[in-house]
PDB file of N, CA and C in Angstrom:
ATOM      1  N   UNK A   1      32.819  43.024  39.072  1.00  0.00           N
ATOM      2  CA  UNK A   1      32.836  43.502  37.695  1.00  0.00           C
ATOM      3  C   UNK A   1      32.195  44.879  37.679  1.00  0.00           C
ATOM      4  N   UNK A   2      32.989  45.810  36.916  1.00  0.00           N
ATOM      5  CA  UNK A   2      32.686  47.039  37.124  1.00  0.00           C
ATOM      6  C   UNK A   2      31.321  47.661  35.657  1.00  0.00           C
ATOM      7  N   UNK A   3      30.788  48.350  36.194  1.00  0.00           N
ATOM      8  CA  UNK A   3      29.473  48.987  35.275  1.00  0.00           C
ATOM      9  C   UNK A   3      30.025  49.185  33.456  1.00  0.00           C
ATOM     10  N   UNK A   4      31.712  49.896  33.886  1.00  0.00           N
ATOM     11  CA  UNK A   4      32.439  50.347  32.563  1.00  0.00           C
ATOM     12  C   UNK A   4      32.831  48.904  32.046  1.00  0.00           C
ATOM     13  N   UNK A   5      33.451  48.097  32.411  1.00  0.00           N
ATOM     14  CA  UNK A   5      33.952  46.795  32.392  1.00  0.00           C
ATOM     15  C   UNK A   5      32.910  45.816  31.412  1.00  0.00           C
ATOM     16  N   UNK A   6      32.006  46.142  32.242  1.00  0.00           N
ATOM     17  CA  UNK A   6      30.617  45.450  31.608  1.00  0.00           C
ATOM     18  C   UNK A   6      30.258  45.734  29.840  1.00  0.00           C
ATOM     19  N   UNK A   7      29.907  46.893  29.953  1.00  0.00           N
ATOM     20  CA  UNK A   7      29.552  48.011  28.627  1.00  0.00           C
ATOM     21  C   UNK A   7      30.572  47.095  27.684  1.00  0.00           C
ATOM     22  N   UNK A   8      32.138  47.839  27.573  1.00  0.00           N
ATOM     23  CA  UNK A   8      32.774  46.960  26.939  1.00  0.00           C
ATOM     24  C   UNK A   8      32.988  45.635  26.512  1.00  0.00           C
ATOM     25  N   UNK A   9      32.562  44.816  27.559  1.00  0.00           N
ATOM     26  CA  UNK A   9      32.145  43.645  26.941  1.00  0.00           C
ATOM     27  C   UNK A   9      31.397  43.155  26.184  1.00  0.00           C
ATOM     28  N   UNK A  10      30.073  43.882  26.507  1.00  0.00           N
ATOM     29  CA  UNK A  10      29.060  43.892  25.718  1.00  0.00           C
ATOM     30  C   UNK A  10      29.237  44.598  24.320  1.00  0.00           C
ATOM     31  N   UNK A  11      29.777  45.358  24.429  1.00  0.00           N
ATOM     32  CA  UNK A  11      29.985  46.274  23.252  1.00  0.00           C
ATOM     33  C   UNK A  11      30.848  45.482  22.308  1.00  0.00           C
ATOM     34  N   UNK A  12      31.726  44.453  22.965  1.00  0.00           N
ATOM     35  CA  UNK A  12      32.755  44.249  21.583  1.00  0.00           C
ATOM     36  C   UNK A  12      32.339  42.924  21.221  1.00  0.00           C
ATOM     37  N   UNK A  13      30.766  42.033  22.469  1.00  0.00           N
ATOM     38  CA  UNK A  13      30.049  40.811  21.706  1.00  0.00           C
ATOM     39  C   UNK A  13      29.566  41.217  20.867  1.00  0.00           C
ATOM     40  N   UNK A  14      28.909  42.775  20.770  1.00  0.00           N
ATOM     41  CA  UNK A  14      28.141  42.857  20.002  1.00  0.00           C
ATOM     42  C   UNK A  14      28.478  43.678  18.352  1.00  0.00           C
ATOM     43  N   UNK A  15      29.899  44.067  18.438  1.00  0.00           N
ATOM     44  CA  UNK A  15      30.371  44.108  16.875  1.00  0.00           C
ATOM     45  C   UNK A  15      30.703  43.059  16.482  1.00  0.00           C
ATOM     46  N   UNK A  16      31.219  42.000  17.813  1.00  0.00           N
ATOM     47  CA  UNK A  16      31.488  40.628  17.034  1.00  0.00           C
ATOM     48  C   UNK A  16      30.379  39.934  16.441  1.00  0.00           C
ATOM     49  N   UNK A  17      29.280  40.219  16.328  1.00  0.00           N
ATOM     50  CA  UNK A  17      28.055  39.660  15.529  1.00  0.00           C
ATOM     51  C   UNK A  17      28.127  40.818  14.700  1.00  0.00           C
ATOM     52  N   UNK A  18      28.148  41.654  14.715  1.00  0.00           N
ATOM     53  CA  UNK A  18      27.779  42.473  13.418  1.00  0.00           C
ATOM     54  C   UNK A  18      28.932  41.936  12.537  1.00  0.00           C
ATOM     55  N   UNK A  19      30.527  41.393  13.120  1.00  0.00           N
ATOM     56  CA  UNK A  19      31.283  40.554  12.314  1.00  0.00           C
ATOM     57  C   UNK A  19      31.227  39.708  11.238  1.00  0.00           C
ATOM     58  N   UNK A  20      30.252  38.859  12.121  1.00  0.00           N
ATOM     59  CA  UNK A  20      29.686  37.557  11.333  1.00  0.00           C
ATOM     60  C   UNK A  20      28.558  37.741  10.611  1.00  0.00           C
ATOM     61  N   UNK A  21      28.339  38.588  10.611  1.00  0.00           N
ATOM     62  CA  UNK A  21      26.765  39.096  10.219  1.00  0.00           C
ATOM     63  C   UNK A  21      27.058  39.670   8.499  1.00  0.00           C
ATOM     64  N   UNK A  22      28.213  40.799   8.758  1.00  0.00           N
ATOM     65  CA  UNK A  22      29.039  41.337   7.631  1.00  0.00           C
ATOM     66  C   UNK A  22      29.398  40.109   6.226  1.00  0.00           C
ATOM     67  N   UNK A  23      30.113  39.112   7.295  1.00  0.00           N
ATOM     68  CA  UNK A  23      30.699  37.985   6.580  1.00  0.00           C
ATOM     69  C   UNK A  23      29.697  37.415   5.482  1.00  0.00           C
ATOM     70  N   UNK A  24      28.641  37.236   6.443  1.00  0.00           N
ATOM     71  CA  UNK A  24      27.293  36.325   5.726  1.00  0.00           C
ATOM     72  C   UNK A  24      27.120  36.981   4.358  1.00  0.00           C
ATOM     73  N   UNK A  25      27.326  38.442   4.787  1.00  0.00           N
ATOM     74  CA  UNK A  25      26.800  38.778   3.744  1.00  0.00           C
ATOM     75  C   UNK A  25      27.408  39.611   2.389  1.00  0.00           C
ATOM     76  N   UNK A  26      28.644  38.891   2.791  1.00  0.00           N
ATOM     77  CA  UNK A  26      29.823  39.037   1.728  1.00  0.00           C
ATOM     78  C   UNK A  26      29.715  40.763   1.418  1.00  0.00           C
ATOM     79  N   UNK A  27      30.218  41.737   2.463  1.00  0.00           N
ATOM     80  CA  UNK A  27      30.422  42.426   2.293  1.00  0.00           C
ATOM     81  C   UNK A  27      31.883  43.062   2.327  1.00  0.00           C
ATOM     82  N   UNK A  28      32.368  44.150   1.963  1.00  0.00           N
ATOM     83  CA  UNK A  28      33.645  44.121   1.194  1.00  0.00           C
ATOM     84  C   UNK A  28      34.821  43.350   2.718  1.00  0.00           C
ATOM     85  N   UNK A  29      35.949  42.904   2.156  1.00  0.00           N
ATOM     86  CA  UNK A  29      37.002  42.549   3.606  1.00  0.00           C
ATOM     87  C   UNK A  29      37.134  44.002   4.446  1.00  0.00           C
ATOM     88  N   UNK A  30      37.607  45.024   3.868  1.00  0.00           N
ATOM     89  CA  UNK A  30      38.288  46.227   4.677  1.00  0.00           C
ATOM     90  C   UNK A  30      37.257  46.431   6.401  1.00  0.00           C
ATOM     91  N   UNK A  31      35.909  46.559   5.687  1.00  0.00           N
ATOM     92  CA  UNK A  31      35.074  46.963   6.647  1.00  0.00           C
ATOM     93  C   UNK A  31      34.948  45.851   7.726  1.00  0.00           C
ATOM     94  N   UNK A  32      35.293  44.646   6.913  1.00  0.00           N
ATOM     95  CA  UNK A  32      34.518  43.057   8.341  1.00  0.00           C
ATOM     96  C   UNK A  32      36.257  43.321   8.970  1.00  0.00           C
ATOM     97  N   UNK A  33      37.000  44.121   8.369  1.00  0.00           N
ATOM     98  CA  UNK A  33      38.478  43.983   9.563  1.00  0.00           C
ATOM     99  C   UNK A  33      38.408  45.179  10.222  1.00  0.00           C
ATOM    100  N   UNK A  34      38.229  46.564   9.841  1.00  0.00           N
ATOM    101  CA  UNK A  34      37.781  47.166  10.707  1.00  0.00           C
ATOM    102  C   UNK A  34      37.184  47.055  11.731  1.00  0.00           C
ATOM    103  N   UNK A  35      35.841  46.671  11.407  1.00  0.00           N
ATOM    104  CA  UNK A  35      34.962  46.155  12.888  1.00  0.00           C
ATOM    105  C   UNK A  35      35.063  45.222  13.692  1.00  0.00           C
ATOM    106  N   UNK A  36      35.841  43.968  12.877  1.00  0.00           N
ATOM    107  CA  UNK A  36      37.030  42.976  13.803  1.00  0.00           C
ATOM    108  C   UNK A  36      38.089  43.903  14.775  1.00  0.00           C
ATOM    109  N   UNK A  37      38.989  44.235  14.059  1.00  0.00           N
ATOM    110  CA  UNK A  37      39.568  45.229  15.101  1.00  0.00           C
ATOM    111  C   UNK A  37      38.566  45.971  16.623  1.00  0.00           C
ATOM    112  N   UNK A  38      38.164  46.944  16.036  1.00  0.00           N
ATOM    113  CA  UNK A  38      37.257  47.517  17.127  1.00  0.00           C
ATOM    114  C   UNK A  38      36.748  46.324  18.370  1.00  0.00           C
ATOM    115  N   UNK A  39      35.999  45.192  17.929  1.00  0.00           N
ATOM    116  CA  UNK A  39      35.292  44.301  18.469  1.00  0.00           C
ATOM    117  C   UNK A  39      36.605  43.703  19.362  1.00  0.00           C
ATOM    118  N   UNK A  40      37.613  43.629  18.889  1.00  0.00           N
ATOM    119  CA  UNK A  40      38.990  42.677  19.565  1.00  0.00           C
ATOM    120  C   UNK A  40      39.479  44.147  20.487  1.00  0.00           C
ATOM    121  N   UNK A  41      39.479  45.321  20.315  1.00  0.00           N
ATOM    122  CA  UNK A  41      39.629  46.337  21.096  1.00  0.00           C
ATOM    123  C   UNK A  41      38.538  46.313  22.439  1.00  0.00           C
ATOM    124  N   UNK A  42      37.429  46.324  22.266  1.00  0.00           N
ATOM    125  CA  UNK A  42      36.608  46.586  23.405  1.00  0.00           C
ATOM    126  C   UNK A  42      36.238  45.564  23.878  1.00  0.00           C
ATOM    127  N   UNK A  43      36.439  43.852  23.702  1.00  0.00           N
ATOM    128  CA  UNK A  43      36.684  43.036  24.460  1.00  0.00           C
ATOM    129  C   UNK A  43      38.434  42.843  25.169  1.00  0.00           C
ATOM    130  N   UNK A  44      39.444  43.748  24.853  1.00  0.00           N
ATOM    131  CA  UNK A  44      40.381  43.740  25.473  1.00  0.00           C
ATOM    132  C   UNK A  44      40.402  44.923  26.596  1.00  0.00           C
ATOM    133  N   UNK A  45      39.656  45.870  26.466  1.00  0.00           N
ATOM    134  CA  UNK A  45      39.539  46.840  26.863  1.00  0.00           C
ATOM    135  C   UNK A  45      38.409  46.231  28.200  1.00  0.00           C
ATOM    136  N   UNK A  46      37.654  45.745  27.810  1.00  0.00           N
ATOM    137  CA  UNK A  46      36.616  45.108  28.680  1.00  0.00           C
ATOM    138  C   UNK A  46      37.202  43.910  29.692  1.00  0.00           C
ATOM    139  N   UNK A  47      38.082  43.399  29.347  1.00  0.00           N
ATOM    140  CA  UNK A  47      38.913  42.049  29.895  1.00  0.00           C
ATOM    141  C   UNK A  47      40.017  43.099  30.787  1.00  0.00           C
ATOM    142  N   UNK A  48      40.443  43.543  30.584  1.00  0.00           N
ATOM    143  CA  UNK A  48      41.934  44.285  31.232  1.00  0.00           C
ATOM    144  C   UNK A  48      41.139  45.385  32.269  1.00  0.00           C
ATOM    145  N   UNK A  49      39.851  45.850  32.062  1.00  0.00           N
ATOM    146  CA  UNK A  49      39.323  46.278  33.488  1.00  0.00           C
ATOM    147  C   UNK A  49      39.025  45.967  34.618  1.00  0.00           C
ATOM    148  N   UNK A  50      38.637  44.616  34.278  1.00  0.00           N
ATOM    149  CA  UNK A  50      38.369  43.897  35.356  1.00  0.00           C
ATOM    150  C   UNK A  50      39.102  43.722  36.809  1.00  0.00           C
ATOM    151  N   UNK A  51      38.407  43.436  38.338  1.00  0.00           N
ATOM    152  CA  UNK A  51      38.959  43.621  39.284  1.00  0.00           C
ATOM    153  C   UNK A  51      39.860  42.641  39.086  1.00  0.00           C
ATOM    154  N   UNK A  52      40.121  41.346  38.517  1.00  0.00           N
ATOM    155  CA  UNK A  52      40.822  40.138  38.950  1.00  0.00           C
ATOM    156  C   UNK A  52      42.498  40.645  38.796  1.00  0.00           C
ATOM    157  N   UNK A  53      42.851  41.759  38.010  1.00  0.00           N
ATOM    158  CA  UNK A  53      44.167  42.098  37.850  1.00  0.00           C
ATOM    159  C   UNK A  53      44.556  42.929  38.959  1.00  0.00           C
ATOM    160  N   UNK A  54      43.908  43.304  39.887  1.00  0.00           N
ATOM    161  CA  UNK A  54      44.473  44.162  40.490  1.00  0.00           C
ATOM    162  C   UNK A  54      44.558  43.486  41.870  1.00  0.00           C
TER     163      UNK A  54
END
């Protein structure tokens, strides 16, 4: 698992709590799908680096 690989993963657990975090706190939809998006971006981005595909 690569250093960049890593980051991204981490990076898109960690909008996925700011996700749920948003939710809790009934803040408007646009923004909890925005940062859904992003969060589903850099765990795909983080998943598709990985050595196992190559």
């Amino acid at each position: 698992m690569s250093g960049l690989s890593t980051v991204f993963i981490l990076l898109g657990l960690f909008l996925l709590g700011g996700v749920y975090s948003f939710w809790k706190q009934q803040l408007p939809k646009s923004l909890i799908v925005l940062l859904s998006v992003g969060s589903a971006l850099c765990l795909a981005a983080g998943v598709l680096r990985l050595e196992v595909w190559n």
